[in-house]
C-alpha atoms as a PDB file:
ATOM      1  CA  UNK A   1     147.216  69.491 135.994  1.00  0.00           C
ATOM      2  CA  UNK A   2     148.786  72.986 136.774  1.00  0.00           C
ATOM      3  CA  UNK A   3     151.438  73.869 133.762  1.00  0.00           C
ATOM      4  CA  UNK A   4     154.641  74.785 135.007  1.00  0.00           C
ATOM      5  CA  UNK A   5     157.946  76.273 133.640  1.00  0.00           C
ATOM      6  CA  UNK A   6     159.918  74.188 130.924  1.00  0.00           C
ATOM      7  CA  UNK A   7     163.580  74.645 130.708  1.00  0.00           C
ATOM      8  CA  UNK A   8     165.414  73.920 127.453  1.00  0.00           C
ATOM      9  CA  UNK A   9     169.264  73.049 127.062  1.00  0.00           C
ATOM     10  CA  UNK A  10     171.153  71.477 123.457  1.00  0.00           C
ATOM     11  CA  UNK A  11     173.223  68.662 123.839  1.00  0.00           C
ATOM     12  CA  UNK A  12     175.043  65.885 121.552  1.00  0.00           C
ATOM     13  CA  UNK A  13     174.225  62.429 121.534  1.00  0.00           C
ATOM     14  CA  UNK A  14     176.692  59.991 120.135  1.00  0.00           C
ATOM     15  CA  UNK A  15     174.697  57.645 117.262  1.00  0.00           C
ATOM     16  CA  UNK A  16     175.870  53.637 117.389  1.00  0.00           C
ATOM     17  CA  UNK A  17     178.874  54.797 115.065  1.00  0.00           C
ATOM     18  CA  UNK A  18     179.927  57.572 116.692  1.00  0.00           C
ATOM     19  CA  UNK A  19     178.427  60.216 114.686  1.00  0.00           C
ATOM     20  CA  UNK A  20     177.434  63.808 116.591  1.00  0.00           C
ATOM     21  CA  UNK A  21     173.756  63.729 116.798  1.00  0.00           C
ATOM     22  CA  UNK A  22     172.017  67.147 117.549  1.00  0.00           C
ATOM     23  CA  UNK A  23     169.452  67.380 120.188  1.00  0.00           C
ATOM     24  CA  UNK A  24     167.485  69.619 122.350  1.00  0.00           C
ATOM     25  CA  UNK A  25     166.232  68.263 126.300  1.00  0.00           C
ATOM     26  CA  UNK A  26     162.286  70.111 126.822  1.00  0.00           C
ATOM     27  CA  UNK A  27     162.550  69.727 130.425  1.00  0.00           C
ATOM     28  CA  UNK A  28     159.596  70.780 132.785  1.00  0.00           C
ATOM     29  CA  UNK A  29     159.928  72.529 136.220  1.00  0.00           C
ATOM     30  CA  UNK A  30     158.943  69.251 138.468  1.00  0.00           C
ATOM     31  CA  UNK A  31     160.364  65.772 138.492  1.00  0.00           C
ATOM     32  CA  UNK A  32     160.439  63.893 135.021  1.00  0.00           C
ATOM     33  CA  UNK A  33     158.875  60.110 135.578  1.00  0.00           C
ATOM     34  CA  UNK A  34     157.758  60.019 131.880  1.00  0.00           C
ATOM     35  CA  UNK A  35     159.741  61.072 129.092  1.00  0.00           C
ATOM     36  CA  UNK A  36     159.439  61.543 125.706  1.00  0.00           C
ATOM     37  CA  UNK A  37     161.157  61.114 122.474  1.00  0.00           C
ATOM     38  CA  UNK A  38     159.961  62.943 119.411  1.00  0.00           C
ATOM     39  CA  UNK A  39     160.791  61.030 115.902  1.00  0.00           C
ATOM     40  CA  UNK A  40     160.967  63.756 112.922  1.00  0.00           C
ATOM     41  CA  UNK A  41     159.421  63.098 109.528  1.00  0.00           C
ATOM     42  CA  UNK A  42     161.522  62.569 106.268  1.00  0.00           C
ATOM     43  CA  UNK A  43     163.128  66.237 105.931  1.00  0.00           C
ATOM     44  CA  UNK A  44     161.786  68.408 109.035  1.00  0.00           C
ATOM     45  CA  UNK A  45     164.048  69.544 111.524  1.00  0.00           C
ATOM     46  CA  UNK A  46     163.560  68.822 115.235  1.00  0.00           C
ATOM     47  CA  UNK A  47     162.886  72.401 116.118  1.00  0.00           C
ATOM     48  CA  UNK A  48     159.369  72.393 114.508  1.00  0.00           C
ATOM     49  CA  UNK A  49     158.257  70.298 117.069  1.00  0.00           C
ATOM     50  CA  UNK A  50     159.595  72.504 119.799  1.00  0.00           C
ATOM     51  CA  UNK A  51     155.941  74.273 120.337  1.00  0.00           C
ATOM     52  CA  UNK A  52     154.740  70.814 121.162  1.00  0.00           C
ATOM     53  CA  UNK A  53     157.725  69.383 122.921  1.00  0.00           C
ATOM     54  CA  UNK A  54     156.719  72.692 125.268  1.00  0.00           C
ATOM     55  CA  UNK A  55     153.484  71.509 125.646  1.00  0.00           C
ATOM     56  CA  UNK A  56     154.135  67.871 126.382  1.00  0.00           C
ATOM     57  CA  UNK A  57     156.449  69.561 129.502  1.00  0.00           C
ATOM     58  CA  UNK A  58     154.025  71.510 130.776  1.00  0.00           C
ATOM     59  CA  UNK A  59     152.363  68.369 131.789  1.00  0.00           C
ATOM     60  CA  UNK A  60     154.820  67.360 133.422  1.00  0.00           C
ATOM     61  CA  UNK A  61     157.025  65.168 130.794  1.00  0.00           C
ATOM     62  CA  UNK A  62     160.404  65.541 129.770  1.00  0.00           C
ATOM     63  CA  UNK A  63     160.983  65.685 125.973  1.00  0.00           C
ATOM     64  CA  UNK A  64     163.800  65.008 124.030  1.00  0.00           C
ATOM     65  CA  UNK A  65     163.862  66.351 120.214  1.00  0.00           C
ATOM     66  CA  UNK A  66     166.353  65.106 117.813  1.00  0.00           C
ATOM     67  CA  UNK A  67     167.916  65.385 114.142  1.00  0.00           C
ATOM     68  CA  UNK A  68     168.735  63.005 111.820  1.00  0.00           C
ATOM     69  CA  UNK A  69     172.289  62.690 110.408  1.00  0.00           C
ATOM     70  CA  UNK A  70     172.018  65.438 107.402  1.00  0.00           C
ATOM     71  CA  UNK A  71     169.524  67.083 109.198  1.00  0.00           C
ATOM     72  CA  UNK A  72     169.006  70.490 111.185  1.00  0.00           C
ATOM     73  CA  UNK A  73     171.125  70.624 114.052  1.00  0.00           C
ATOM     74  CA  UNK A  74     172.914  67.085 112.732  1.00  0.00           C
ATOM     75  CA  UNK A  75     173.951  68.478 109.305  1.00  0.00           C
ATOM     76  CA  UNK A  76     177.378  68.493 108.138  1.00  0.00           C
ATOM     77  CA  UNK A  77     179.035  71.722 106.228  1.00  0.00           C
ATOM     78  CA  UNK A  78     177.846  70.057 103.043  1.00  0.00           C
ATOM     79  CA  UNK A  79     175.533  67.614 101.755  1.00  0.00           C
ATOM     80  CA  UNK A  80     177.549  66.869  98.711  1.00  0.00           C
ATOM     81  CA  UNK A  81     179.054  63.295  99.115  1.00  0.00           C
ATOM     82  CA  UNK A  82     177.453  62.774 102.777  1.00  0.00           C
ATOM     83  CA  UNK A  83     176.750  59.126 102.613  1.00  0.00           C
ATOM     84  CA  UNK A  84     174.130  58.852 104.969  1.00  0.00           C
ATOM     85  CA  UNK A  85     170.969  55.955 104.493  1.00  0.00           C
ATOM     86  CA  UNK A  86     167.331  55.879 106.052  1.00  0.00           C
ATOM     87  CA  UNK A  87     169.000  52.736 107.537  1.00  0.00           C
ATOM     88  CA  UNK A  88     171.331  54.618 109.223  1.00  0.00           C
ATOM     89  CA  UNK A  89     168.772  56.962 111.238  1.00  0.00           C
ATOM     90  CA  UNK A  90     167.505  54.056 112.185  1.00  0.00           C
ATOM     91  CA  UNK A  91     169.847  52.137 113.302  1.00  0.00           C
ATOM     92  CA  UNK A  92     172.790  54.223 114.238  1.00  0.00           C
ATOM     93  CA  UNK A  93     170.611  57.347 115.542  1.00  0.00           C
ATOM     94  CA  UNK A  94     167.435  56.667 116.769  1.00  0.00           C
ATOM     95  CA  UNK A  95     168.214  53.452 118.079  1.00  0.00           C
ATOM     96  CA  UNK A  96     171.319  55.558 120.316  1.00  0.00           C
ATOM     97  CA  UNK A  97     168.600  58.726 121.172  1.00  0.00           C
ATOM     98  CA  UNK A  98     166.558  55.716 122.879  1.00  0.00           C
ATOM     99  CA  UNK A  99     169.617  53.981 124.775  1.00  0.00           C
ATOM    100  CA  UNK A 100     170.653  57.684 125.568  1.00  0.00           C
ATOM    101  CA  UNK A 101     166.962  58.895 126.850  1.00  0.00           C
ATOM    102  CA  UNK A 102     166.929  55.596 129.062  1.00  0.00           C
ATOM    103  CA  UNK A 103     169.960  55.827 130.178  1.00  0.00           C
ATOM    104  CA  UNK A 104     170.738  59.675 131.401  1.00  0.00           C
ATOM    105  CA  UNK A 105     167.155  60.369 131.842  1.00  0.00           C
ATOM    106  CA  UNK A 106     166.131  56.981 133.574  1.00  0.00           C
ATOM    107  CA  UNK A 107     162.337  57.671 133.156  1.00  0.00           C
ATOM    108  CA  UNK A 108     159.478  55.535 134.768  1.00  0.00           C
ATOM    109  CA  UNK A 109     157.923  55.544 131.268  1.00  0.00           C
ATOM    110  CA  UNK A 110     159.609  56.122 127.912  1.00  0.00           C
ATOM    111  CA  UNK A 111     157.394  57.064 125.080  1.00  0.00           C
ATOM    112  CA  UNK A 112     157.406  57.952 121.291  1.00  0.00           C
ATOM    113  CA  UNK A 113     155.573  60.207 119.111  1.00  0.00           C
ATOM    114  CA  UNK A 114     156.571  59.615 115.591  1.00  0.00           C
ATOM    115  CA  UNK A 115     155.367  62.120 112.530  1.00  0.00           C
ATOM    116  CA  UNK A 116     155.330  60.523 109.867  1.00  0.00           C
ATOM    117  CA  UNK A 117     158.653  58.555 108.861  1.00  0.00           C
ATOM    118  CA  UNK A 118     159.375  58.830 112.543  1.00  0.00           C
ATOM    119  CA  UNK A 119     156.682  56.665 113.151  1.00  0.00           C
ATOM    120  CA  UNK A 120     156.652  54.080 110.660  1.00  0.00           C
ATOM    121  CA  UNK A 121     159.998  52.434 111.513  1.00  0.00           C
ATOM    122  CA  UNK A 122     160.062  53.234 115.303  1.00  0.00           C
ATOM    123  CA  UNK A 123     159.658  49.239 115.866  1.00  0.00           C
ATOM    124  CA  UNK A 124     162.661  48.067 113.487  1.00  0.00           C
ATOM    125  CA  UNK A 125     165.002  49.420 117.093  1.00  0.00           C
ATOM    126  CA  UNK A 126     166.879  46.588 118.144  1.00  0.00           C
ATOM    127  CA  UNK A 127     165.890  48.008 121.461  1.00  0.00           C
ATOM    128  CA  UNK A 128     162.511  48.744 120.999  1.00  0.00           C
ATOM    129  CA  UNK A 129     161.661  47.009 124.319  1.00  0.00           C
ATOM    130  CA  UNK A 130     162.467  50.205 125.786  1.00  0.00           C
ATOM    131  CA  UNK A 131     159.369  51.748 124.644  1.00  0.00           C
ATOM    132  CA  UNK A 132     156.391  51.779 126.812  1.00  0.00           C
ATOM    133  CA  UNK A 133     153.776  53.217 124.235  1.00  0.00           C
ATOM    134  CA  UNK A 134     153.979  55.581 121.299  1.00  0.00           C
ATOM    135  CA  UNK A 135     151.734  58.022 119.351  1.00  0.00           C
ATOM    136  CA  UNK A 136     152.159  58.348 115.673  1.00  0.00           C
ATOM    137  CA  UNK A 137     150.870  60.973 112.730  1.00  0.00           C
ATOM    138  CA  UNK A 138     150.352  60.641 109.731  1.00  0.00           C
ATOM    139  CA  UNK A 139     152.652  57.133 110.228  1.00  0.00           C
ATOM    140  CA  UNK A 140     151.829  56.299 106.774  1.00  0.00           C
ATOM    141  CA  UNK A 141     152.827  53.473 103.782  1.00  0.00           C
ATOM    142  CA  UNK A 142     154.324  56.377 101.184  1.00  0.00           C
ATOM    143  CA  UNK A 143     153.804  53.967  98.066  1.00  0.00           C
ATOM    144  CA  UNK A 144     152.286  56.493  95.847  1.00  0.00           C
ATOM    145  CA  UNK A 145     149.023  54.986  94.861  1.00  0.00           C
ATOM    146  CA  UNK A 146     147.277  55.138  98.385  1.00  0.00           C
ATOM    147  CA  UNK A 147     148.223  59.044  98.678  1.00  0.00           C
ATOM    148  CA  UNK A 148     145.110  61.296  97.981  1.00  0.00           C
ATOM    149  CA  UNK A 149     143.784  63.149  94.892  1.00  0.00           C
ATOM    150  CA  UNK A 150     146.743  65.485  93.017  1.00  0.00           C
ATOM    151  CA  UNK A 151     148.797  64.103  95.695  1.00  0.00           C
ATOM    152  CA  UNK A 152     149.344  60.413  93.413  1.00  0.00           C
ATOM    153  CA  UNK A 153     150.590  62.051  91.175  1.00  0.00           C
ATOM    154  CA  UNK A 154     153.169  64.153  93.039  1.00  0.00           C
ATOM    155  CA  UNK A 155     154.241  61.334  94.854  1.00  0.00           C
ATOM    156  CA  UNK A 156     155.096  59.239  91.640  1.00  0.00           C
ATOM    157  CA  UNK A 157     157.009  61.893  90.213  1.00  0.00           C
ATOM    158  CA  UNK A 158     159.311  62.095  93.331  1.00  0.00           C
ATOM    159  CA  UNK A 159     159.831  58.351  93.495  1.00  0.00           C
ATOM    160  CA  UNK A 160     160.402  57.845  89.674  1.00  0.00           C
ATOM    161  CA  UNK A 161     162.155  61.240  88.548  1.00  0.00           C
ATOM    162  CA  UNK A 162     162.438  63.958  91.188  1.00  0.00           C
ATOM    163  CA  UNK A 163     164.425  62.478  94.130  1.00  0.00           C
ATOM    164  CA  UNK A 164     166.636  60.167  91.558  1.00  0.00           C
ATOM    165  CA  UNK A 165     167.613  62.490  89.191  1.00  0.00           C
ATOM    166  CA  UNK A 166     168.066  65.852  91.626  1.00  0.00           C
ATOM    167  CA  UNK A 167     169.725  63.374  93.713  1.00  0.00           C
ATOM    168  CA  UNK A 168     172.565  62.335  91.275  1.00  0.00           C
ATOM    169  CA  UNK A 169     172.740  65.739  89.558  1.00  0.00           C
ATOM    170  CA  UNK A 170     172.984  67.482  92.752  1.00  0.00           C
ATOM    171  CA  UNK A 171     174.668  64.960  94.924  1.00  0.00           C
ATOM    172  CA  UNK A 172     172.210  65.679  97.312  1.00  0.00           C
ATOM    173  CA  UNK A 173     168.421  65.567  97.778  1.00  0.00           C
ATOM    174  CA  UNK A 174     167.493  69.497  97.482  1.00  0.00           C
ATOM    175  CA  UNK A 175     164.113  69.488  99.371  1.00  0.00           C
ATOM    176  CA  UNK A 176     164.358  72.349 100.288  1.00  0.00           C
ATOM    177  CA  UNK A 177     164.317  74.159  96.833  1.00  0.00           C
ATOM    178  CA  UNK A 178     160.669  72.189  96.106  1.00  0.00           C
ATOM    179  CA  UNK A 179     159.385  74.007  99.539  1.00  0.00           C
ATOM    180  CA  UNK A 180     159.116  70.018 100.923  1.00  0.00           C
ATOM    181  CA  UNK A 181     161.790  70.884 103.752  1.00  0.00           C
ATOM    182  CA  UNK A 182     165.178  70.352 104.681  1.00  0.00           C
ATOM    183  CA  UNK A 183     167.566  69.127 102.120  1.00  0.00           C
ATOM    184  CA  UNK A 184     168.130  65.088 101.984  1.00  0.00           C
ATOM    185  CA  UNK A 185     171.494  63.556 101.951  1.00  0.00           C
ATOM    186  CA  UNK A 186     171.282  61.309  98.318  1.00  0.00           C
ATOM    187  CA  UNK A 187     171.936  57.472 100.031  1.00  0.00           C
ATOM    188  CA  UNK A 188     168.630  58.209 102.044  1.00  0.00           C
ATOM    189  CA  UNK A 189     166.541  60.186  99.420  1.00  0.00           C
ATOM    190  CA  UNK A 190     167.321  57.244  97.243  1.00  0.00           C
ATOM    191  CA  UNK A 191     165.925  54.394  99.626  1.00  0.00           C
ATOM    192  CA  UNK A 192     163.129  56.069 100.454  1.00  0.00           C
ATOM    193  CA  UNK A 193     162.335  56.752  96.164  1.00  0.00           C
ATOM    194  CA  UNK A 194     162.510  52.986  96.292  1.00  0.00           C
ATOM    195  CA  UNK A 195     160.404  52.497  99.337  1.00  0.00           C
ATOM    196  CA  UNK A 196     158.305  55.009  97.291  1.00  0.00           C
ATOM    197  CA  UNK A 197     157.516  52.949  94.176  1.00  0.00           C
ATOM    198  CA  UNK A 198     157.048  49.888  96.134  1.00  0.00           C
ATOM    199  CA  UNK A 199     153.483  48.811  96.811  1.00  0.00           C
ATOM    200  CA  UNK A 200     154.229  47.311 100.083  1.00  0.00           C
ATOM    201  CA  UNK A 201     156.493  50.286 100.847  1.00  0.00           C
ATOM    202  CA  UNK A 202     159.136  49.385 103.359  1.00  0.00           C
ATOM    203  CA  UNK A 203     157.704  46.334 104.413  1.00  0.00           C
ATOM    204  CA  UNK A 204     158.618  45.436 101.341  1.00  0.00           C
ATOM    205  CA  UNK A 205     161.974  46.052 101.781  1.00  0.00           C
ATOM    206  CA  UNK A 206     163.978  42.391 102.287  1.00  0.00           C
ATOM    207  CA  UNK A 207     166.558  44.065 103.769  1.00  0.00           C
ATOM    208  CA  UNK A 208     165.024  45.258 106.813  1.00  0.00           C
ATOM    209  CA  UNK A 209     164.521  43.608 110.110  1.00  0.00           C
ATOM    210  CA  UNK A 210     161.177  43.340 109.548  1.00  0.00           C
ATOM    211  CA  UNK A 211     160.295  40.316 111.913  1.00  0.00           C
ATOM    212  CA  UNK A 212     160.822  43.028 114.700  1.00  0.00           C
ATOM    213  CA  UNK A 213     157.359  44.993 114.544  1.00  0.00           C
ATOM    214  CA  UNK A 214     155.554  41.787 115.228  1.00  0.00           C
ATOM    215  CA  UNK A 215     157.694  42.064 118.562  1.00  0.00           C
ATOM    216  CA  UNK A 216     156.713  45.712 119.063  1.00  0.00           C
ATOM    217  CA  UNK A 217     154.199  45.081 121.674  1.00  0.00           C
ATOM    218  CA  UNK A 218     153.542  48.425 123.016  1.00  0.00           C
ATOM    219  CA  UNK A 219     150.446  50.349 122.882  1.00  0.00           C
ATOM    220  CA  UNK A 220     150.580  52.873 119.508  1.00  0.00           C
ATOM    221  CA  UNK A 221     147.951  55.486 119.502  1.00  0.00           C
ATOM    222  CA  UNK A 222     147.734  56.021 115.427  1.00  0.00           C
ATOM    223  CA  UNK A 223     146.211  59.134 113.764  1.00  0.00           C
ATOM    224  CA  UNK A 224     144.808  60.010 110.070  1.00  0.00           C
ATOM    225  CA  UNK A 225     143.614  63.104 109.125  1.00  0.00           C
ATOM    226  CA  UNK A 226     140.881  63.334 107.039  1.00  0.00           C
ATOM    227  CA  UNK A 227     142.273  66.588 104.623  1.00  0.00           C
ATOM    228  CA  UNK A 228     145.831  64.525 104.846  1.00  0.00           C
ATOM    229  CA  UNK A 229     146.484  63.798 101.114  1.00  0.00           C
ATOM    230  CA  UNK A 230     150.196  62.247 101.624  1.00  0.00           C
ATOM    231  CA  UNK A 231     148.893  60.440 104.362  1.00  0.00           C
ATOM    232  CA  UNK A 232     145.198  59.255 103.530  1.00  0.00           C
ATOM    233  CA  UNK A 233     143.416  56.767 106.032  1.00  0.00           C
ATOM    234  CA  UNK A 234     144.745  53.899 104.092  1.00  0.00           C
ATOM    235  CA  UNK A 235     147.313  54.786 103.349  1.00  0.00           C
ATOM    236  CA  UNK A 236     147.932  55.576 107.432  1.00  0.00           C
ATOM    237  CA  UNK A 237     145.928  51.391 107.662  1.00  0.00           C
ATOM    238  CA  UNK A 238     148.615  49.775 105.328  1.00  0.00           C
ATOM    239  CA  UNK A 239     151.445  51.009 106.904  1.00  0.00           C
ATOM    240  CA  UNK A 240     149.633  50.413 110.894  1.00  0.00           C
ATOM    241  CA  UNK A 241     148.799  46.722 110.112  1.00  0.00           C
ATOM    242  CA  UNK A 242     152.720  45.584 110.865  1.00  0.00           C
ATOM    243  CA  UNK A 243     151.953  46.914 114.638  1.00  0.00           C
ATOM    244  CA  UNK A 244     150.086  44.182 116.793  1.00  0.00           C
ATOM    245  CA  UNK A 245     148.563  46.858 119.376  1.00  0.00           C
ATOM    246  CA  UNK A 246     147.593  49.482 117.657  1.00  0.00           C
ATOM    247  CA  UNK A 247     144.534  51.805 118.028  1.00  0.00           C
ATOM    248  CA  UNK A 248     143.582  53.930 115.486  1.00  0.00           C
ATOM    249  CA  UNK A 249     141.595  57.396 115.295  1.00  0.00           C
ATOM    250  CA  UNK A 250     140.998  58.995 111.857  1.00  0.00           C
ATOM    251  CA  UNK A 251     140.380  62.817 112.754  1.00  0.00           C
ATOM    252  CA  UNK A 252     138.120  65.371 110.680  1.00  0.00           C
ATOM    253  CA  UNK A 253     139.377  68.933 111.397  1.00  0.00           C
ATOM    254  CA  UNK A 254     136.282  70.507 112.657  1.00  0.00           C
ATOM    255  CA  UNK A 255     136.022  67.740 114.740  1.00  0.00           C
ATOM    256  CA  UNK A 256     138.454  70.072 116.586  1.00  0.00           C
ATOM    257  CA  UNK A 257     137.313  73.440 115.355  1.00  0.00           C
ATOM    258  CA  UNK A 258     139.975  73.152 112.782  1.00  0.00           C
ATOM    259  CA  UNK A 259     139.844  74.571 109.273  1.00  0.00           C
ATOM    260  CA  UNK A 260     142.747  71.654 107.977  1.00  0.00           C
ATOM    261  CA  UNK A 261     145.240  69.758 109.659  1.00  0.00           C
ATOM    262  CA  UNK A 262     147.089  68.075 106.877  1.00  0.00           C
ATOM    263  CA  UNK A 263     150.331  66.317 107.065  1.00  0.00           C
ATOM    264  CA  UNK A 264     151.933  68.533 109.343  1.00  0.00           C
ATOM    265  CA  UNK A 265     149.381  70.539 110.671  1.00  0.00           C
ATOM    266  CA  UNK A 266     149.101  68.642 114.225  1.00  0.00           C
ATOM    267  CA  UNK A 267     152.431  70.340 115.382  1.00  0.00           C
ATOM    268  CA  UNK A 268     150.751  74.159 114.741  1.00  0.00           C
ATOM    269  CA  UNK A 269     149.662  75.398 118.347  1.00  0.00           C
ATOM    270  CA  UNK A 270     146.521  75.726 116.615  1.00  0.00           C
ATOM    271  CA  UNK A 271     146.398  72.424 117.551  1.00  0.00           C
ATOM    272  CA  UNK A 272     145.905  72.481 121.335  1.00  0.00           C
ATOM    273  CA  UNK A 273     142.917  69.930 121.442  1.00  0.00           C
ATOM    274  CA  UNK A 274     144.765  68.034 120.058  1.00  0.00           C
ATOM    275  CA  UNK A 275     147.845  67.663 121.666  1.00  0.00           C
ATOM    276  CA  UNK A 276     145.508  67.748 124.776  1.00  0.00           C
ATOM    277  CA  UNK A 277     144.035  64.376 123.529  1.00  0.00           C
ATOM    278  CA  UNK A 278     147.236  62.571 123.068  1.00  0.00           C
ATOM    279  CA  UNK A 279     148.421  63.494 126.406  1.00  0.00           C
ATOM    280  CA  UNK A 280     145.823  62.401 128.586  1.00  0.00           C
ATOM    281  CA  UNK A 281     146.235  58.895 126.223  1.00  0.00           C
ATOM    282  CA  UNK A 282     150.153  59.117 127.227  1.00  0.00           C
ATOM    283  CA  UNK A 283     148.780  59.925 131.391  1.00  0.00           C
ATOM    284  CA  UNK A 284     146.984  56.799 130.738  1.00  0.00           C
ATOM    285  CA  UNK A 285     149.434  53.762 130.073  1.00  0.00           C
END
């Protein structure tokens, strides 16, 4: 396929309850039949996708990027007393990016590539029906014992004692200051601790919709990385086995004449092959 031109304009998109949501349309220079909605990870803002977003409308697909309330372009003055819940990116934001990308955008094909968190709960939507196939990385269970090597560790200090206790003496999760990325509003740093220390990690969680991902019938295209230590094949496999159509690729870095890849490292442009890869799987559906 011959790139052409993308175009790139910010817009608002009102969540379920009304609250602004920041977003970015990747559009490319030809008529839009598929589109795209990106799905950040816990604490990264929407514009590190952008490079890939580009990429995806080169070939022809329109792309919409998005932040989570607290988050990036969806972050209020201060964090301090925000009360904003995993649950409510869920349900109040994602849930209204995918009635919004289906409704102004009225693609032939609406897909999802989730990093991460973004991944993991995509099939909890109440609309989920809307998706026609989706692409996740590193979509993996977070309880801390399937993470990798010095990785266990780290992870069971943020469930049990980082997140908690910078969260309450901060009134905010400060992410940011631990080089992890963008600052956490405390409601949702504190459900996700708890998804954290829970061996079944959200699915473990009662009060989630969780009958929903057997009805999550699309096609899921689900990558591991094999230098991924917060996101270990397993680990990747425990959270995967609530999706009924999933295929699964666990990816060694030279594979792709890569020197790592890790947990974000599929969203560097170093990554070309890559994202080459997952869009002649998205060409295919």
């Amino acid at each position: 396929m011959t790139p052409v031109e993308a175009s790139t304009h910010a817009t608002t998109i009102l969540a379920r309850d009304g609250y602004p949501v920041g977003a970015e349309i990747v559009r490319p220079g030809q008529s839009h039949p598929r589109v795209v909605v990106i799905n950040a990870a816990m604490g990264v803002s929407a514009r590190f996708y952008r490079n890939f977003a580009l990429a995806l409308a080169e070939a022809g697909m329109t792309v919409v990027l998005w932040d989570y309330r607290g988050i990036g372009a969806s972050k209020p003055a201060s964090l301090k007393g925000f009360q904003a819940t995993v649950s409510d990116w869920i349900f109040e934001d994602m849930t209204a990016v995918i009635d919004w990308a289906h409704r102004e955008l009225q693609p032939a094909q609406l897909f999802l590539v989730g990093h991460s968190l973004g991944g993991q709960v995509a099939s909890l939507l109440v609309n989920s029906r809307l998706v026609d196939g989706m692409v996740t990385l590193s979509a993996q269970s977070g309880y801390w014992r399937l993470q990798g090597a010095e990785q266990k560790l780290a992870v069971l200090l943020h469930a049990y004692v980082s997140v908690p206790a910078l969260s309450h003496l901060c009134g905010f999760a400060p992410w940011s200051r631990l080089g992890l990325g963008e600052d956490l509003p405390k409601p949702a740093a504190l459900q996700w601790a708890g998804w954290l220390r829970n061996r079944e990690y959200l699915l473990g969680d009662d009060s989630l919709p969780l009958e929903r991902y057997e009805a999550f019938t699309a096609p899921v295209l689900a990558y591991s990385f094999a230098d991924d230590k917060w996101g270990t094949a397993r680990a990747v496999d425990a959270m995967m086995k609530a999706y009924p159509n999933v295929e699964r690729r666990h990816v060694t870095p030279a594979d792709f004449g890569l020197s790592s890849i890790g947990h974000v490292g599929f969203f560097r442009p170093r990554s070309q092959a890559l994202w080459d890869e997952v869009i002649s799987w998205l060409e295919g559906l």
